[in-house]
C-alpha atoms as a PDB file:
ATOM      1  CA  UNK A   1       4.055 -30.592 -24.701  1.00  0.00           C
ATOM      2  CA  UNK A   2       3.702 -28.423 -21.203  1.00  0.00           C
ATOM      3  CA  UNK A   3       0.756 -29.178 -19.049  1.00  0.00           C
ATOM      4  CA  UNK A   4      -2.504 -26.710 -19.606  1.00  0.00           C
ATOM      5  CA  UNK A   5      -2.651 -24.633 -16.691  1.00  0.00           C
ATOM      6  CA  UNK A   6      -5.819 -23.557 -14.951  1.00  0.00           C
ATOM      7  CA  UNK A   7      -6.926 -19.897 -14.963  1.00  0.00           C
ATOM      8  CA  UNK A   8      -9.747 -17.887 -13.015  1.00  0.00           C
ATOM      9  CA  UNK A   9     -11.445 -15.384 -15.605  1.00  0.00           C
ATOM     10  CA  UNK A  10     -12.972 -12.283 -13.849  1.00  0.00           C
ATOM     11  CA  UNK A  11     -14.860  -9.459 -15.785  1.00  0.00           C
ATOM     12  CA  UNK A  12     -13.351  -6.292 -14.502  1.00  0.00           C
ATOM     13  CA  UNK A  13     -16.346  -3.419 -13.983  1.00  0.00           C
ATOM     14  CA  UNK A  14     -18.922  -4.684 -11.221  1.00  0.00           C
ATOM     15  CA  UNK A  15     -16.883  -7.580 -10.720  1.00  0.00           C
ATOM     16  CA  UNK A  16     -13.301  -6.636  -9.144  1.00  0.00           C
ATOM     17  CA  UNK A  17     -14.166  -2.987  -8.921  1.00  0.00           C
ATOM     18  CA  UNK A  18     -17.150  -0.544  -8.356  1.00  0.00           C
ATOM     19  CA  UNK A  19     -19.114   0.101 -12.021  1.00  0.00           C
ATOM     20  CA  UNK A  20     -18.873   3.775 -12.273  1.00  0.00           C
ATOM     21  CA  UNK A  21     -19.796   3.560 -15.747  1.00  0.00           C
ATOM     22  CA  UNK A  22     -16.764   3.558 -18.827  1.00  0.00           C
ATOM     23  CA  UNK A  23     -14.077   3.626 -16.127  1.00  0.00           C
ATOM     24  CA  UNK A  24     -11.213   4.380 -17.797  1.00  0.00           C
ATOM     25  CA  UNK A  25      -9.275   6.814 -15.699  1.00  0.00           C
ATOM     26  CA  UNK A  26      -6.789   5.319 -12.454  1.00  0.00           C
ATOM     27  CA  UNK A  27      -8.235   7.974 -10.553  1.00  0.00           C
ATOM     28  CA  UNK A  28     -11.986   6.540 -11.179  1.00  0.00           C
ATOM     29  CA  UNK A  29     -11.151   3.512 -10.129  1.00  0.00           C
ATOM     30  CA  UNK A  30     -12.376   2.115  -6.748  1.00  0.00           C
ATOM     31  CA  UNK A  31     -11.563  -2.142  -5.678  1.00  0.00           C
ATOM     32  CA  UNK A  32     -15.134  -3.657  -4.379  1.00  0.00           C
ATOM     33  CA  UNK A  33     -14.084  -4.726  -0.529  1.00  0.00           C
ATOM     34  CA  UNK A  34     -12.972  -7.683  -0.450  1.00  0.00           C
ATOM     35  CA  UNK A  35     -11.046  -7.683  -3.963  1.00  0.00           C
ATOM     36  CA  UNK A  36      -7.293  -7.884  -2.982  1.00  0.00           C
ATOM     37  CA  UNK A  37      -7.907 -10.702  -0.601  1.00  0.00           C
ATOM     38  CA  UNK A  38      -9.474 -13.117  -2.700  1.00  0.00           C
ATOM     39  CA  UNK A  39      -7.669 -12.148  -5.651  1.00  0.00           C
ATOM     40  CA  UNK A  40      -4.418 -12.923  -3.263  1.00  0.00           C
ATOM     41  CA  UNK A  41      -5.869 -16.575  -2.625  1.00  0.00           C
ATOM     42  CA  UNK A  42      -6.737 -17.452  -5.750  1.00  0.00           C
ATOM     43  CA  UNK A  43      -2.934 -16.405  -6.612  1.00  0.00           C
ATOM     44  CA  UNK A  44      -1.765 -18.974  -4.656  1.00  0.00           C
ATOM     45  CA  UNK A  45      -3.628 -21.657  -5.968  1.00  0.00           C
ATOM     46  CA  UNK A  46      -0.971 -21.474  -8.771  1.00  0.00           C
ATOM     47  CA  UNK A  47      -3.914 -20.530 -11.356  1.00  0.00           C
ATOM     48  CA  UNK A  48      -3.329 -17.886 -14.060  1.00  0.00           C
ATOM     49  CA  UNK A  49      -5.639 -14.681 -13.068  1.00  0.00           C
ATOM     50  CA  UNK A  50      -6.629 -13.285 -16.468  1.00  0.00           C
ATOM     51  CA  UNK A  51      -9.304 -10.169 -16.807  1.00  0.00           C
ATOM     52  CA  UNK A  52     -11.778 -10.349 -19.591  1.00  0.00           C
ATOM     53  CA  UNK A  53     -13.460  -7.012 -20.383  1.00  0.00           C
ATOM     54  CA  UNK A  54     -15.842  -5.547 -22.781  1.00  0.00           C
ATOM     55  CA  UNK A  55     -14.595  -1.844 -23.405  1.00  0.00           C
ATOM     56  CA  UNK A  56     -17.174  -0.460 -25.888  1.00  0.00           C
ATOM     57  CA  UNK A  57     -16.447   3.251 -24.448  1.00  0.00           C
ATOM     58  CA  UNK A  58     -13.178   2.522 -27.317  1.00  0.00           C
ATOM     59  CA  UNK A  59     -15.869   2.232 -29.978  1.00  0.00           C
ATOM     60  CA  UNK A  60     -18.054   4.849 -28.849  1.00  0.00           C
ATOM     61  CA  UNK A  61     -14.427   7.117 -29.012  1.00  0.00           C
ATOM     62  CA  UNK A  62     -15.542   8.105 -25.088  1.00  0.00           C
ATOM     63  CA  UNK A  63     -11.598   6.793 -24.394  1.00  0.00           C
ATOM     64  CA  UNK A  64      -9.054   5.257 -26.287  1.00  0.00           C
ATOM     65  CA  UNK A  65      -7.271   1.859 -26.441  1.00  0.00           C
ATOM     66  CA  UNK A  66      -4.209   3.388 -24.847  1.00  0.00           C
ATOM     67  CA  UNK A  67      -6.084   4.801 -22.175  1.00  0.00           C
ATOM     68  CA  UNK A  68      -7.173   1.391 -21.047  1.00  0.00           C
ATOM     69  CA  UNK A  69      -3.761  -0.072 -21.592  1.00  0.00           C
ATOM     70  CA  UNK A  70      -2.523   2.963 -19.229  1.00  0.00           C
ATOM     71  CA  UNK A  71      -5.060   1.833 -16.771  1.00  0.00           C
ATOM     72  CA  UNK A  72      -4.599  -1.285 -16.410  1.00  0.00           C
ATOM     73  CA  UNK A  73      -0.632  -0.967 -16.515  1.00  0.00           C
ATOM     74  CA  UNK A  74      -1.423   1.391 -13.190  1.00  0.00           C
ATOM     75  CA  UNK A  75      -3.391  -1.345 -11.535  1.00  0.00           C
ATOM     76  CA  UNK A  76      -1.238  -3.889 -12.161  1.00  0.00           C
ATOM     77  CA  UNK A  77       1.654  -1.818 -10.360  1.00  0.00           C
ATOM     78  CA  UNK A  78      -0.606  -1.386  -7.786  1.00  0.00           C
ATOM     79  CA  UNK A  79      -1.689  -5.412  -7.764  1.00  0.00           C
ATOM     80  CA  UNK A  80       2.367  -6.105  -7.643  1.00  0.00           C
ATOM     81  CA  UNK A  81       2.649  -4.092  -4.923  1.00  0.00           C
ATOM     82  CA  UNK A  82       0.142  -6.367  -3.124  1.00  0.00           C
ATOM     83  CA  UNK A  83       1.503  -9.698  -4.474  1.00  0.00           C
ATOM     84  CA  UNK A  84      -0.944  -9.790  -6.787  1.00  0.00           C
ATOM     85  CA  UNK A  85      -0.384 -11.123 -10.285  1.00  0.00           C
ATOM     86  CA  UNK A  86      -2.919 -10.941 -13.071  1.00  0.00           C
ATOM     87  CA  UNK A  87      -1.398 -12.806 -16.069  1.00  0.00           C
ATOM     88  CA  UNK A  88      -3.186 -11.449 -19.019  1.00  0.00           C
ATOM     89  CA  UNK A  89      -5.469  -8.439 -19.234  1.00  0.00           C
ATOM     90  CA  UNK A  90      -7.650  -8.748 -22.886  1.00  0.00           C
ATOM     91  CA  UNK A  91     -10.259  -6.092 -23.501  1.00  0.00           C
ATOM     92  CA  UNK A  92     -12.545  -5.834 -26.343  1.00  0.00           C
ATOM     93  CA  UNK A  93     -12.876  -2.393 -27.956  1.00  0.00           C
ATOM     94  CA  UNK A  94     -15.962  -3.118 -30.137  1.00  0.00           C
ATOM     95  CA  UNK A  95     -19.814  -2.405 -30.037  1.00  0.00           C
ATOM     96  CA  UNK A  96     -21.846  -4.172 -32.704  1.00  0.00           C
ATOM     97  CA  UNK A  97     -23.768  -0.676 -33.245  1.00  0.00           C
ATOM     98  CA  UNK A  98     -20.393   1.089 -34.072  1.00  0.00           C
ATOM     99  CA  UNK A  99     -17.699  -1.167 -35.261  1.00  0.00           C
ATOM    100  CA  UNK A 100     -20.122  -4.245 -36.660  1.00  0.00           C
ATOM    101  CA  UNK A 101     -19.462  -7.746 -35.207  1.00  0.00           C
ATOM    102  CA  UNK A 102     -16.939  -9.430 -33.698  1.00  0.00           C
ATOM    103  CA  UNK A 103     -15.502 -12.786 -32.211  1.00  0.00           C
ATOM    104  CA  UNK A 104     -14.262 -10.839 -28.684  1.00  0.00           C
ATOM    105  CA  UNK A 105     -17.038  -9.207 -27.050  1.00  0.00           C
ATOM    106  CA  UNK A 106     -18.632 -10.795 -24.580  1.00  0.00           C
ATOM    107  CA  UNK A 107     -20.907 -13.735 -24.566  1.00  0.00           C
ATOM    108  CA  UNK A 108     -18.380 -14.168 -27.374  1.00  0.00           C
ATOM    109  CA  UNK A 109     -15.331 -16.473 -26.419  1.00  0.00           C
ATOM    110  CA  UNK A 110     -12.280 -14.570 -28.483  1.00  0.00           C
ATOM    111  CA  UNK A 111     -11.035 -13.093 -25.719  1.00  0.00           C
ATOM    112  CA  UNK A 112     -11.078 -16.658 -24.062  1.00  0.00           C
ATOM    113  CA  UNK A 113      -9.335 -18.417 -26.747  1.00  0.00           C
ATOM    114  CA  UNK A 114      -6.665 -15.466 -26.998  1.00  0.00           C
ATOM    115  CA  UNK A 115      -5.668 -16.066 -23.656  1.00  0.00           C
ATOM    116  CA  UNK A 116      -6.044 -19.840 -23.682  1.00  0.00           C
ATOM    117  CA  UNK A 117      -3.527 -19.615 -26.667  1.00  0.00           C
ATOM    118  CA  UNK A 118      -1.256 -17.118 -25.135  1.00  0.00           C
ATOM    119  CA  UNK A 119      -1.166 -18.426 -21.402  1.00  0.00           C
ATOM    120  CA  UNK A 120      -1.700 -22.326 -22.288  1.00  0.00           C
ATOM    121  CA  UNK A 121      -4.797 -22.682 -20.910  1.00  0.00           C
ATOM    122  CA  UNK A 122      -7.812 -25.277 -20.495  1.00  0.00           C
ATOM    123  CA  UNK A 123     -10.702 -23.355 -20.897  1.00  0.00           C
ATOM    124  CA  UNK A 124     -12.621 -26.979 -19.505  1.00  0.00           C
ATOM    125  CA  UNK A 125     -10.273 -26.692 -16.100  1.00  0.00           C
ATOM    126  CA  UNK A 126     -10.966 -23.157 -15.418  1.00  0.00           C
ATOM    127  CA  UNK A 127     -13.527 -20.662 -13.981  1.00  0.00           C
ATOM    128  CA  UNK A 128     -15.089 -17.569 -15.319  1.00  0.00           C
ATOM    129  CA  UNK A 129     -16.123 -14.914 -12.400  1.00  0.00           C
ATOM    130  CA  UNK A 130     -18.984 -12.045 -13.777  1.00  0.00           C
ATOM    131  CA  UNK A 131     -21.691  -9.832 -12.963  1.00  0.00           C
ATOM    132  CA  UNK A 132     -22.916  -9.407 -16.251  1.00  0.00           C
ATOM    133  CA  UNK A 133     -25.363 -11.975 -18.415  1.00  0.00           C
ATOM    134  CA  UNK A 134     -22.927 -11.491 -21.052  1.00  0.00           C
ATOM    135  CA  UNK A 135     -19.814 -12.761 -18.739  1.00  0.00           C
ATOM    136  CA  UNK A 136     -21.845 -15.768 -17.856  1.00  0.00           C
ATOM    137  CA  UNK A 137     -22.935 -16.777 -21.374  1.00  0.00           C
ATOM    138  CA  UNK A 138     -19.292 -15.922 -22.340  1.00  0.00           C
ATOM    139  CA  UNK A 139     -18.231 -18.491 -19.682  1.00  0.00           C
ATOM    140  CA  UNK A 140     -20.712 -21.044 -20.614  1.00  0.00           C
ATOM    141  CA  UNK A 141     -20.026 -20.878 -24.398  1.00  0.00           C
ATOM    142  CA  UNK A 142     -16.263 -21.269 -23.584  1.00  0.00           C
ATOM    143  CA  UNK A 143     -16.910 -24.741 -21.550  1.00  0.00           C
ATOM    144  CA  UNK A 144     -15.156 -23.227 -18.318  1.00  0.00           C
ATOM    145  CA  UNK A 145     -15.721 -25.528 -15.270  1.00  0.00           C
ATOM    146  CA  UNK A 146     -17.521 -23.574 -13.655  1.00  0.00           C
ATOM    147  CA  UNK A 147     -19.297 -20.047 -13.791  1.00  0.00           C
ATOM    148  CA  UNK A 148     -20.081 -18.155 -11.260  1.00  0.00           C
ATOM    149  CA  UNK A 149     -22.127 -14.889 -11.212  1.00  0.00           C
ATOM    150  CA  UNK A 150     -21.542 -12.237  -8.578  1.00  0.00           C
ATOM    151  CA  UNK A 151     -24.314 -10.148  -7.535  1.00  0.00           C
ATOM    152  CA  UNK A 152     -22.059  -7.312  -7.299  1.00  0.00           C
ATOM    153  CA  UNK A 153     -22.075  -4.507 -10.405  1.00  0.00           C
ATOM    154  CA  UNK A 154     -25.289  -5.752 -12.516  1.00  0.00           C
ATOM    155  CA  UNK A 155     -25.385  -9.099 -11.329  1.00  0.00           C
ATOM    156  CA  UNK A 156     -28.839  -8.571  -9.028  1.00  0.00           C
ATOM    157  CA  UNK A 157     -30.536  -7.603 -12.362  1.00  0.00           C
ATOM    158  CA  UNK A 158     -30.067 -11.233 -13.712  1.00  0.00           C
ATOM    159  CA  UNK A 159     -33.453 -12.758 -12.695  1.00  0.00           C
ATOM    160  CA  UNK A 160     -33.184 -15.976 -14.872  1.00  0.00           C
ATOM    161  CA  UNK A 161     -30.086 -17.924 -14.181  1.00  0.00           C
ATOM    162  CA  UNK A 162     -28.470 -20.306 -16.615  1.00  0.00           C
ATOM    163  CA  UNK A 163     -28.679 -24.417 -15.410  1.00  0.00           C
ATOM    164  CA  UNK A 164     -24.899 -24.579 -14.141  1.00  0.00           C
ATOM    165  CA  UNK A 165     -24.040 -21.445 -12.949  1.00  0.00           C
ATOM    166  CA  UNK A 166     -23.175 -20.628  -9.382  1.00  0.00           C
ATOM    167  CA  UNK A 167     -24.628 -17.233  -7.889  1.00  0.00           C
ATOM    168  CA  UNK A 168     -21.995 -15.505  -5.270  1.00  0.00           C
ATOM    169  CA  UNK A 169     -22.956 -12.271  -3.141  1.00  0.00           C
ATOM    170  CA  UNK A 170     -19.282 -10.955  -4.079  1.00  0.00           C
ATOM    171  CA  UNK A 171     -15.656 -11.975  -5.393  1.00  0.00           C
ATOM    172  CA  UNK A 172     -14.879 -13.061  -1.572  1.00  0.00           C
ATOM    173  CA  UNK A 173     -17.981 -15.564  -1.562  1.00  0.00           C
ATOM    174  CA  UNK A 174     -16.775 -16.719  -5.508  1.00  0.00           C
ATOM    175  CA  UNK A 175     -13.273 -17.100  -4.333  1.00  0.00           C
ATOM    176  CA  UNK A 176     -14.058 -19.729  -1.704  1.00  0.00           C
ATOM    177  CA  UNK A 177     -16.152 -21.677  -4.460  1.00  0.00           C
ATOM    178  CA  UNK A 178     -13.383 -21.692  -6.610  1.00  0.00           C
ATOM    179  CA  UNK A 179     -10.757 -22.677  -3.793  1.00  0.00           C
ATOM    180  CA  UNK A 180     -13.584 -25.462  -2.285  1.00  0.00           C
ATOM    181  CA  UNK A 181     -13.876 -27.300  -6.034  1.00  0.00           C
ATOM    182  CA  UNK A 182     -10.133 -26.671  -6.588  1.00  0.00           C
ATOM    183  CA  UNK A 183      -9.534 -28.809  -3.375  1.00  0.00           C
ATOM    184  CA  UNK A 184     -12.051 -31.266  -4.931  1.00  0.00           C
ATOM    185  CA  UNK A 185     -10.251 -31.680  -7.897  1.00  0.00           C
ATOM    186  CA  UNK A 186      -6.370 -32.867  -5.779  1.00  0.00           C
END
């Protein structure tokens, strides 16, 4: 049986991008500085990059499903172009208040376990990257190594931070956390 690989997990609005609120249009959407960099270094540390976003604008019929697939087919073309290569984009298009429960949005783990499944990955070997209380919990309830919460987006709102959980000013500062315990673990 092939190897598990590693994979960084990074929420996408707040985290990798400014959170105008339901982005859903390429034209809306705007990298935080320092994105592309430390999205190229974690690239070549030879672990999977995989986004993990909640999309409840779907459920709220604001946008559709295939306007975030459009999206995100535009960034990645854009990431390419950079030499960036995200290996698995999951979204989940629910909201308790308008679809009823469900196993993918965040602090759930579906979306984890989807991509675990589909990318062989070990959820206990990689690293979830969030601004959100949700993407932390979601991180912590899927064992990942380690969590890390960027202050970026919403993450200066979380007052009360989980035992565990590493607190970055931005992607850049989470990046060289993630390449200092990946160096740790050769």
């Amino acid at each position: 049986m092939d190897e598990k690989k590693t994979a960084v997990f990074l929420d996408r609005d707040g985290t990798l991008n400014m959170d105008k609120g339901y982005t859903y249009l390429y034209e809306n959407w705007e990298w935080l500085p320092g994105t592309l960099k430390a999205l190229k270094l974690l690239n070549k540390t030879g672990a999977n990059l995989v986004v993990v976003t909640n999309q409840a604008g779907i459920a709220k019929s604001l946008y559709t499903e295939k306007d975030v697939l459009l999206l995100h087919k535009k960034i990645d073309a854009d990431l390419k172009k950079e030499g960036v290569v995200v290996s698995g984009w999951y979204y989940c298009p629910h909201h308790p208040d308008f679809t009823g429960p469900c196993e993918c949005r965040k602090p759930k783990t579906g979306m984890f376990k989807k991509a675990a499944k589909d990318l062989n990955i070990s959820l206990k070997d990689s690293y979830m990257v969030g601004d959100k209380k949700s993407d932390i919990e979601a991180g912590l309830n899927a064992g990942m190594r380690l969590v890390i919460l960027v202050r970026t987006g919403y993450g200066d709102l979380l007052e009360v931070i989980p035992p565990g959980v590493r607190v970055a000013e931005n992607i850049s500062e989470a990046t060289n956390i993630i390449l200092s315990d990946i160096s740790k673990k050769k």
